[in-house]
Protein backbone atom coordinates (compact mmCIF):
# COMPACT_ATOMS: atom_id res chain seq x y z
CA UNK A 1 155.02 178.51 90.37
CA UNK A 2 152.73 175.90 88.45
CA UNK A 3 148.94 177.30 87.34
CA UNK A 4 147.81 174.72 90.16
CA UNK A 5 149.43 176.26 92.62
CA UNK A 6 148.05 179.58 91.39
CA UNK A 7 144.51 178.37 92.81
CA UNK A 8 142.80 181.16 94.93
CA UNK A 9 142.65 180.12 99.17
CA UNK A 10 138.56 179.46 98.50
CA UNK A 11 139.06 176.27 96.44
CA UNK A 12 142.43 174.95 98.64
CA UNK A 13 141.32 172.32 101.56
CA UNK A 14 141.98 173.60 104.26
CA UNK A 15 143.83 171.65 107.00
CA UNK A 16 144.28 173.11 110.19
CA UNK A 17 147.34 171.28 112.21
CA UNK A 18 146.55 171.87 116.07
CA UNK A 19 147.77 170.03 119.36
CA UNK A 20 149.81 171.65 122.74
CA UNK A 21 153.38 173.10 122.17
CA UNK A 22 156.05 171.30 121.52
CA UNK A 23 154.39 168.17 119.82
CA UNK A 24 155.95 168.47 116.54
CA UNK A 25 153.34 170.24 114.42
CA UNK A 26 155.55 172.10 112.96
CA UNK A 27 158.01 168.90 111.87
CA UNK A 28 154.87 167.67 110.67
CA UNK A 29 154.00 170.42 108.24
CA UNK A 30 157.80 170.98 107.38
CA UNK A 31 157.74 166.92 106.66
CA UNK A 32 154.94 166.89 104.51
CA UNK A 33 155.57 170.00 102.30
CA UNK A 34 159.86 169.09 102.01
CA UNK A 35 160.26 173.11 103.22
CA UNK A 36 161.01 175.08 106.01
CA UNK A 37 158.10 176.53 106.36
CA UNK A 38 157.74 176.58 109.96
CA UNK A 39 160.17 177.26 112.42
CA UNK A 40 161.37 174.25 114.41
CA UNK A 41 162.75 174.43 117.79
CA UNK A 42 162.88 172.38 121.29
CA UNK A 43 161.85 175.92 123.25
CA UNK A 44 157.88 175.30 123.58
CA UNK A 45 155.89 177.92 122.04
CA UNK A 46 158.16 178.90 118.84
CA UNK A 47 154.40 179.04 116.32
CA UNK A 48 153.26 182.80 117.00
CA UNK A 49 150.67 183.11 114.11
CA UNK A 50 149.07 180.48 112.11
CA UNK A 51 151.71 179.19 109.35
CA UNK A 52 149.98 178.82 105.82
CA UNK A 53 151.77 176.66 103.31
CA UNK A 54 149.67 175.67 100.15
CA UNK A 55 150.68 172.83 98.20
CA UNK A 56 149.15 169.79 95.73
CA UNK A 57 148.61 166.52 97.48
CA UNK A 58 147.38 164.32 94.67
CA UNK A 59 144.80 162.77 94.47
CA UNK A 60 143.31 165.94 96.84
CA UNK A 61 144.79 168.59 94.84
CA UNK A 62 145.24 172.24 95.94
CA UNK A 63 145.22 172.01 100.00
CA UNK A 64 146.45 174.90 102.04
CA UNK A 65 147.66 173.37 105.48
CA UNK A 66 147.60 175.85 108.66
CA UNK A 67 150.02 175.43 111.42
CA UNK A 68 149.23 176.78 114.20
CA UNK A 69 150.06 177.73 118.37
CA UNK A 70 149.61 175.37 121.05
CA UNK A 71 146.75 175.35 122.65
CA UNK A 72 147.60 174.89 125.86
CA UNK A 73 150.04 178.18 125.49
CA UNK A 74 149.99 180.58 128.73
CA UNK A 75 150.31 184.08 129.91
CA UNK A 76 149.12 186.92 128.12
CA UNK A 77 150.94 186.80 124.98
CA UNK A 78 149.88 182.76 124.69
CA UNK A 79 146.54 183.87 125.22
CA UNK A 80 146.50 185.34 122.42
CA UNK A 81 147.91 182.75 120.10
CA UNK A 82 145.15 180.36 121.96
CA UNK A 83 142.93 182.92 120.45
CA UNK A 84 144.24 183.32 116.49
CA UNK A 85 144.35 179.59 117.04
CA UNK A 86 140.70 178.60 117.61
CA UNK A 87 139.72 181.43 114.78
CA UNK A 88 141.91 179.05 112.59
CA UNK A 89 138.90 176.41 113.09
CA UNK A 90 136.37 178.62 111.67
CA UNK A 91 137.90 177.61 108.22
CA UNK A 92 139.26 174.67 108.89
CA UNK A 93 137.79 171.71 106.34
CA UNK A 94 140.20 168.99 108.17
CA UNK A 95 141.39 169.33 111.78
CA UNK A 96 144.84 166.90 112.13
CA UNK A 97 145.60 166.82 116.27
CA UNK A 98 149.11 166.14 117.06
CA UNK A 99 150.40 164.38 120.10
CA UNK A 100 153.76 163.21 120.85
CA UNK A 101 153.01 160.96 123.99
CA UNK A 102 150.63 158.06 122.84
CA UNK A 103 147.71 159.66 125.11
CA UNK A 104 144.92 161.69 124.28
CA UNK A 105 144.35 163.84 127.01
CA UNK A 106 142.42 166.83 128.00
CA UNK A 107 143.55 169.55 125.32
CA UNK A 108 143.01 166.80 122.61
CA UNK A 109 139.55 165.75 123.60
CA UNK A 110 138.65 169.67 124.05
CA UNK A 111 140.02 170.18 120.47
CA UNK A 112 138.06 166.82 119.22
CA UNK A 113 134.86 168.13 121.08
CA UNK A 114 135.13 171.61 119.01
CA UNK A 115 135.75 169.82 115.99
CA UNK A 116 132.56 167.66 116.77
CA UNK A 117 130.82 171.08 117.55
CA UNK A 118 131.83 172.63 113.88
CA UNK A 119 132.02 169.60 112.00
CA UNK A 120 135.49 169.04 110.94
CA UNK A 121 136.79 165.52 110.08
CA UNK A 122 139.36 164.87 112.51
CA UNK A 123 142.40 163.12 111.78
CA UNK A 124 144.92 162.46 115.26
CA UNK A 125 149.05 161.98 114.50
CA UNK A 126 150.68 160.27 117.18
CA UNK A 127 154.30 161.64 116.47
CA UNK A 128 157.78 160.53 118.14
CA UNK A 129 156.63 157.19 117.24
CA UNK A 130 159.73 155.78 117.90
CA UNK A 131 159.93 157.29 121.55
CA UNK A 132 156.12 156.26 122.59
CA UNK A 133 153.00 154.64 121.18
CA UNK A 134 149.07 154.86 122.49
CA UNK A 135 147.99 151.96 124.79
CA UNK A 136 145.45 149.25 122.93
CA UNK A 137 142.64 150.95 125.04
CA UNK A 138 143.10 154.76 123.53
CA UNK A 139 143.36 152.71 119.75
CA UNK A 140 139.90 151.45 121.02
CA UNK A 141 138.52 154.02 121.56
CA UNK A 142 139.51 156.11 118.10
CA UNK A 143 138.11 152.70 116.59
CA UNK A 144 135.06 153.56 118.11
CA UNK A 145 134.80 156.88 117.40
CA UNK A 146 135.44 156.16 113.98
CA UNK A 147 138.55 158.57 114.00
CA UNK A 148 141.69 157.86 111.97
CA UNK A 149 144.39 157.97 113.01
CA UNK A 150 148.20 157.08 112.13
CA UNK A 151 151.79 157.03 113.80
CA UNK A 152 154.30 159.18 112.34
CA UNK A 153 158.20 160.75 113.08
CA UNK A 154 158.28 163.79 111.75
CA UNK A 155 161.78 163.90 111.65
CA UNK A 156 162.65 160.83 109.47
CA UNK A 157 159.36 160.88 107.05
CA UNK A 158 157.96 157.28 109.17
CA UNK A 159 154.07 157.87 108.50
CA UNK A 160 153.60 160.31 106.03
CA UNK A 161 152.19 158.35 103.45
CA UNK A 162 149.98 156.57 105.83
CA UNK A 163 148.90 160.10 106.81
CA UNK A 164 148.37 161.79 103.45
CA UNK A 165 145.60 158.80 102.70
CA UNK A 166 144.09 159.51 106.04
CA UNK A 167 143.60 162.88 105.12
CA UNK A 168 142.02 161.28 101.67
CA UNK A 169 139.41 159.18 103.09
CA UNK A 170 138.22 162.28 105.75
CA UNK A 171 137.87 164.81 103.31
CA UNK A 172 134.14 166.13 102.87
CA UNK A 173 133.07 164.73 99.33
CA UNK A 174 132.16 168.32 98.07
CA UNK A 175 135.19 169.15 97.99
CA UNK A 176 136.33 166.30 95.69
CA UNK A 177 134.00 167.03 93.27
CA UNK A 178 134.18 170.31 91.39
CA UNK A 179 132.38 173.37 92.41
CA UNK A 180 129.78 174.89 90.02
CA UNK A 181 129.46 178.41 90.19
CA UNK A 182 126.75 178.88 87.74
CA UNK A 183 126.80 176.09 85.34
CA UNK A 184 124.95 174.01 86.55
CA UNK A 185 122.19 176.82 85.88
CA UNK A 186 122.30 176.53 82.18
CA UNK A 187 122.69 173.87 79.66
CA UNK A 188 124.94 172.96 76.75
CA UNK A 189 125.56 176.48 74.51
CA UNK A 190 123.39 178.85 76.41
CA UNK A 191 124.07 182.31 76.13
CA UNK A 192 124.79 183.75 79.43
CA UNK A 193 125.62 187.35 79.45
CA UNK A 194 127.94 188.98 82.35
CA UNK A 195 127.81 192.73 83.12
CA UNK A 196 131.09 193.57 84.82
CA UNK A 197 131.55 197.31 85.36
CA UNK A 198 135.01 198.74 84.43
CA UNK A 199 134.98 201.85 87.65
CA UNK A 200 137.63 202.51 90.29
CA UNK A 201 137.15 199.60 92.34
CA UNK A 202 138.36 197.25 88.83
CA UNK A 203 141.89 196.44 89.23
CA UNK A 204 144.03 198.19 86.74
CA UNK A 205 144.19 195.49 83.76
CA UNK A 206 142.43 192.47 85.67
CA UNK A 207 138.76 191.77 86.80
CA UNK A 208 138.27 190.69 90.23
CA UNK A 209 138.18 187.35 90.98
CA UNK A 210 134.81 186.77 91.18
CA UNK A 211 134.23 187.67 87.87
CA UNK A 212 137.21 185.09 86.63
CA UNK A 213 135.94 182.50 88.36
CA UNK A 214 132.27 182.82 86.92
CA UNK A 215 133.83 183.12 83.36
CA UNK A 216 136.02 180.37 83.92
CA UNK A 217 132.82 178.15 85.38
CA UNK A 218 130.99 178.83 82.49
CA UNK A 219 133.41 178.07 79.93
CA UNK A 220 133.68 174.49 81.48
CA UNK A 221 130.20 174.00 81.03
CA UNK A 222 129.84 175.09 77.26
CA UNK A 223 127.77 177.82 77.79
CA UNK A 224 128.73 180.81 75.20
CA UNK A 225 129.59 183.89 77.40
CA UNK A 226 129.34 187.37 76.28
CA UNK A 227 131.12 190.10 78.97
CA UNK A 228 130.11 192.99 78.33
CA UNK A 229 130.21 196.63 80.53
CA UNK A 230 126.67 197.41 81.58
CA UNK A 231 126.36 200.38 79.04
CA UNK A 232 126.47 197.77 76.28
CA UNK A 233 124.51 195.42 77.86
CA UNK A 234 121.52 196.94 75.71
CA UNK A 235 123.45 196.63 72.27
CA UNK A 236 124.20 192.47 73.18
CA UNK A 237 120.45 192.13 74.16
CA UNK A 238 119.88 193.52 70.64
CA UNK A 239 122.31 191.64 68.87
CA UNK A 240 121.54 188.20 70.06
CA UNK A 241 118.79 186.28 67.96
CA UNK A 242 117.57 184.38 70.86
CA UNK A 243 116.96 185.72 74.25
CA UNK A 244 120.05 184.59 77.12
CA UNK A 245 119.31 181.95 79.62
CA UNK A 246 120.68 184.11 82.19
CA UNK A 247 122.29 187.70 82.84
CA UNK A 248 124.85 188.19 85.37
CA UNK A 249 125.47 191.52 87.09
CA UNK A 250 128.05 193.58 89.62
CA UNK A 251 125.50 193.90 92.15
CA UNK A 252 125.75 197.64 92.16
CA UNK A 253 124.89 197.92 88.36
CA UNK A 254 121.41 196.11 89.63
CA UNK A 255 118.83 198.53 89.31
CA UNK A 256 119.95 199.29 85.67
CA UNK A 257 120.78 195.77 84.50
CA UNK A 258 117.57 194.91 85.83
CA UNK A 259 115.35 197.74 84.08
CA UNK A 260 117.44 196.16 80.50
CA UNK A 261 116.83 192.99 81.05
CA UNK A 262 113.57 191.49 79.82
CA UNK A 263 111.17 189.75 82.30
CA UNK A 264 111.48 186.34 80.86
CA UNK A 265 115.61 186.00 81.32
CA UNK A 266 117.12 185.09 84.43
CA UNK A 267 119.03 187.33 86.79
CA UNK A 268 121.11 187.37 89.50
CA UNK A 269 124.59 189.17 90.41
CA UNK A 270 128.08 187.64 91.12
CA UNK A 271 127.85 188.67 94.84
CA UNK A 272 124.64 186.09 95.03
CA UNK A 273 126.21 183.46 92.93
CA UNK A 274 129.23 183.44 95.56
CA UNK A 275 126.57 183.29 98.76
CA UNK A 276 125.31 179.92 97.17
CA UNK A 277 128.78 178.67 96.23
CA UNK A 278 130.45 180.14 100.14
CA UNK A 279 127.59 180.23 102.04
CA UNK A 280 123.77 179.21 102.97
CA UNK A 281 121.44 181.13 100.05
CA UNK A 282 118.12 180.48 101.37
CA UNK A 283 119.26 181.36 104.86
CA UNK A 284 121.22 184.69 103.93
CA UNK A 285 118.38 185.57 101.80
CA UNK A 286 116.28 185.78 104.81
CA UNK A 287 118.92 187.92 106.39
CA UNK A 288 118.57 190.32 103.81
CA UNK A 289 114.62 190.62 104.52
CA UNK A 290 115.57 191.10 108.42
CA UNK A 291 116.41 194.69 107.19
CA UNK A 292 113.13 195.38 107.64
CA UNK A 293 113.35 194.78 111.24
CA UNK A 294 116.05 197.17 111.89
CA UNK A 295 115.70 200.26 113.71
CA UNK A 296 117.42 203.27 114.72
CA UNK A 297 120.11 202.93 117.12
CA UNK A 298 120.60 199.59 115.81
CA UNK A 299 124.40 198.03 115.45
CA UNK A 300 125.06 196.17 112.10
CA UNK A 301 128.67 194.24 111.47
CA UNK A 302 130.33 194.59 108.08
CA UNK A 303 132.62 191.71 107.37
CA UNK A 304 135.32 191.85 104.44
CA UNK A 305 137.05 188.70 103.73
CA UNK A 306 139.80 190.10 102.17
CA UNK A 307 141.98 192.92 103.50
CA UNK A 308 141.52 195.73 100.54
CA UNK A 309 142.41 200.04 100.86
CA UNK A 310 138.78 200.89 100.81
CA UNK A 311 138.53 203.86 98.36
CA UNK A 312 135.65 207.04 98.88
CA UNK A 313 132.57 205.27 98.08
CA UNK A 314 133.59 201.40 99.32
CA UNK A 315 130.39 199.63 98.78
CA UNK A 316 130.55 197.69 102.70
CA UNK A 317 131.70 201.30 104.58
CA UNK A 318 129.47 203.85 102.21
CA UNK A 319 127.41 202.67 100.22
CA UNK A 320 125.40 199.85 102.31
CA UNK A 321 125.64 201.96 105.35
CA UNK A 322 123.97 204.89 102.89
CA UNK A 323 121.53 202.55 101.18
CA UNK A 324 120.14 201.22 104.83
CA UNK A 325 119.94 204.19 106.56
CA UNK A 326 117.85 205.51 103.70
CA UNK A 327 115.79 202.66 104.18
CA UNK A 328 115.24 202.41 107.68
CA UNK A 329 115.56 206.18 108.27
CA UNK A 330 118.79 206.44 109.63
CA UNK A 331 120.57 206.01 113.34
CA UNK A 332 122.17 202.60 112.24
CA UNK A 333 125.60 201.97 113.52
CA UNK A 334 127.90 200.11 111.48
CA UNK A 335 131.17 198.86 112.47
CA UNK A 336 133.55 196.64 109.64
CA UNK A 337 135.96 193.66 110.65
CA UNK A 338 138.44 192.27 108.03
CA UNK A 339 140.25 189.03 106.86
CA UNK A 340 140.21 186.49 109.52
CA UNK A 341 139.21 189.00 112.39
CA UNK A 342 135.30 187.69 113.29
CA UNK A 343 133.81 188.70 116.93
CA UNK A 344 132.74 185.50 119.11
CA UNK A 345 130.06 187.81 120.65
CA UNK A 346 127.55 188.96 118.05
CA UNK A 347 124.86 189.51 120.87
CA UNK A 348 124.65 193.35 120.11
CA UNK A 349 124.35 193.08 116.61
CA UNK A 350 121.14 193.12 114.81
CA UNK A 351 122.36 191.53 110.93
CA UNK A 352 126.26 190.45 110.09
CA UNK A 353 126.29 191.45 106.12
CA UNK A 354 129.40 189.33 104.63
CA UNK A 355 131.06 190.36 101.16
CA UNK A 356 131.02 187.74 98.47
CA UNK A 357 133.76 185.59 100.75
CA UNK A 358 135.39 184.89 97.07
CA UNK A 359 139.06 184.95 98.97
CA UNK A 360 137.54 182.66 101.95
CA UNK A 361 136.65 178.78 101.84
CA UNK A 362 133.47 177.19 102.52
CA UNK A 363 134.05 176.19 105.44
CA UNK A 364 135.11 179.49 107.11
CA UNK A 365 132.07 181.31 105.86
CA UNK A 366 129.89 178.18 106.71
CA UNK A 367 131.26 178.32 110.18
CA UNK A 368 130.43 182.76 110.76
CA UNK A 369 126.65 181.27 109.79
CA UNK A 370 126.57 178.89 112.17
CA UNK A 371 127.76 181.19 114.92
CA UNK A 372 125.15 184.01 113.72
CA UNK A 373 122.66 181.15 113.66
CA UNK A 374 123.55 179.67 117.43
CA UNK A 375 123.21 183.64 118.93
CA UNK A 376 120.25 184.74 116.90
CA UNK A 377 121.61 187.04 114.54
CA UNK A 378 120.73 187.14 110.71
CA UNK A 379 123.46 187.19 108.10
CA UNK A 380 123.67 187.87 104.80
CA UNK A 381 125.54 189.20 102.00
CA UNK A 382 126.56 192.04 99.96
CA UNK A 383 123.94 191.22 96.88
CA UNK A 384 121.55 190.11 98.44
CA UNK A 385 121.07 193.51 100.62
CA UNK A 386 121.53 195.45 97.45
CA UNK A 387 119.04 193.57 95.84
CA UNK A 388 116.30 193.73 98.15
CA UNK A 389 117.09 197.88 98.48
CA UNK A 390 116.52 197.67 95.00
CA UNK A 391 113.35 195.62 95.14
CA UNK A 392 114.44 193.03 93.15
CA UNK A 393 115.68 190.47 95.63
CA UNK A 394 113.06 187.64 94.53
CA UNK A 395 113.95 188.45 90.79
CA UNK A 396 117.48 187.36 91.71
CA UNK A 397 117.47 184.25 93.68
CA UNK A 398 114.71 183.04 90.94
CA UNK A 399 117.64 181.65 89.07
CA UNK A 400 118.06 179.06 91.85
CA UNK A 401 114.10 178.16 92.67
CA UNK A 402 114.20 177.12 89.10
CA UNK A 403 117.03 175.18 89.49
CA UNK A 404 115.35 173.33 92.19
CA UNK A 405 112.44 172.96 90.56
CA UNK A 406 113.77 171.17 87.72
């Protein structure tokens, strides 16, 4: 495996492939990608769970495509592929529709309509292309639309170039242009330390990803990075001639990085630097002030992006659920979801609090806001809730209001 390919799921495209069973989206995927990666069969229904294959389509780079059940499966079991199905569009950055019959008909144009709804780029395959081909009227219409579209046969290769540059021109600019975690923050040879505790939740011989990626950010933008644990953080401080642009903490080493740090250096954690890159900061930061508002007998969601053995004192399931009771005076109920799994109905929560999202994409944390936004409920993340338990929480976003400012 290539370093490229060794890019995490947040920074992959990702490119849900969706249509009714039987249409050849697996063929598709399987075309595109030279593998077997899906199973391919006549018998409608053969895609149980979505399929993930990631891969380098240059000039896109690392994409992760997602092949997933028909829609239009039935009975109980299809039900709930239907189900794991429209979950895949909450992190979906390009939705490709495939349809074997020249027509777009009702589970397409449902499909294009949630699309629409979330705003995904569509891209529509019309595949068999040697067996049928859409009537001048349905080309119309996509030319209205402004929806591209290309003919393909999966099973000789006919199309696939035409439809790797239609998946090219649809996807969102931000993606083709490199994230900035925190570099953009500083300029050329600014000292930025980063406090990253060494406790049980470090994996043995590795930092956690966040972490990497910061490091990794920062090195791309010149900046001279010092990592320290936060029990040296005080001997750096007193080494360095000049003051650091900006100190980055573990959000639970907050209280004490923040008491070390002097008044006139920036501050903020990794868990806050990831809602800005994943998610909506200003909004999320309001979240974390609608814990204020809770009360007891209140329900609060816990959502973990990555599927981790949560050890005695896991910051979502202990220490949160500690720190907010304390605040509020206990009689909160908290309940955790993992990976993928996301409620439709957050009507009986009163605030979602998301991790850092640093195994998710954009797109899929973008899309839990948008459904917290649409039913009411605030959301917001893991730093931000420690910060504002530890008073701090305008001392940590400051980092970005200057930013703005500038």
């Amino acid at each position: 495996m290539t370093r490229r390919n060794r890019v995490t799921k947040g920074f992959r495209l990702h490119i849900g492939i969706f249509g009714r069973r039987n249409v050849g989206k697996s063929s598709l995927l399987n075309r595109i990608t030279r593998q077997s990666v899906s199973i391919v069969s006549d018998a409608a229904g053969t895609t149980t769970d979505p399929v993930e294959k990631p891969m380098e389509i240059l000039p896109l780079g690392p994409v992760l495509f997602i092949d997933t059940a028909g829609i239009d499966d039935t009975g109980a079991l299809g039900a709930l592929r239907v189900e794991k199905t429209r979950r895949t569009l909450r992190r979906t950055d390009v939705g490709v529709i495939v349809t074997d019959n020249g027509t777009l008909g009702a589970f397409e144009k449902e499909l294009l309509r949630a699309f629409k709804h979330l705003d995904i780029p569509p891209v529509i395959v019309f595949n068999k292309w040697d067996r049928s081909r859409p009537e001048d009227e349905t080309i119309a219409e996509l030319r209205r639309e402004q929806i591209p579209w290309v003919g393909s046969d999966a099973t000789t290769g006919e199309g696939i170039l035409a439809f790797k540059q239609a998946l090219l021109e649809v996807a969102p600019a931000a993606f083709l242009e490199s994230p900035q975690i925190v570099s953009d923050l500083i300029t050329h040879q600014q000292v930025v330390i980063l406090v990253v505790p060494i406790d049980k939740e470090a994996p043995k011989g590795r930092l956690i990803l966040p972490q990497v990626q910061t490091i990794r950010d920062l090195l791309d933008g010149n900046a001279v990075t010092v990592v320290v644990k936060q029990d040296a953080l005080q001997t750096a401080l007193d080494n360095l001639k000049h003051p650091p642009k900006l100190v980055v903490t573990d959000s639970q080493a907050f209280a004490e990085v923040a008491d070390m740090t002097p008044d006139n250096v920036l501050l903020t954690s990794f868990s806050i630097l990831f809602a800005r890159l994943r998610g909506d900061l200003p909004l999320q930061t309001q979240g974390a002030r609608a814990i204020d508002t809770l009360r007891r007998g209140d329900r609060v969601l816990v959502a973990e992006a990555c599927s981790h053995h949560p050890i005695g004192e896991d910051i979502g399931r202990v220490k949160i659920p500690n720190w907010i009771n304390e605040h509020v005076g206990g009689g909160v109920h908290f309940e955790t979801v993992q990976g993928h799994d996301f409620p439709d109905d957050l009507s009986g929560y009163g605030l979602v609090i998301h991790c850092g999202a640093c195994m998710f994409n954009r797109k899929a944390v973008l899309s839990r806001i948008l459904l917290c936004k649409e039913q009411g409920v605030p959301i917001t993340n893991y730093g931000l809730v420690i910060a504002h338990k530890m008073g701090i929480l305008d001392r940590a976003i400051a980092p970005f209001v200057a930013t703005e400012a500038r």
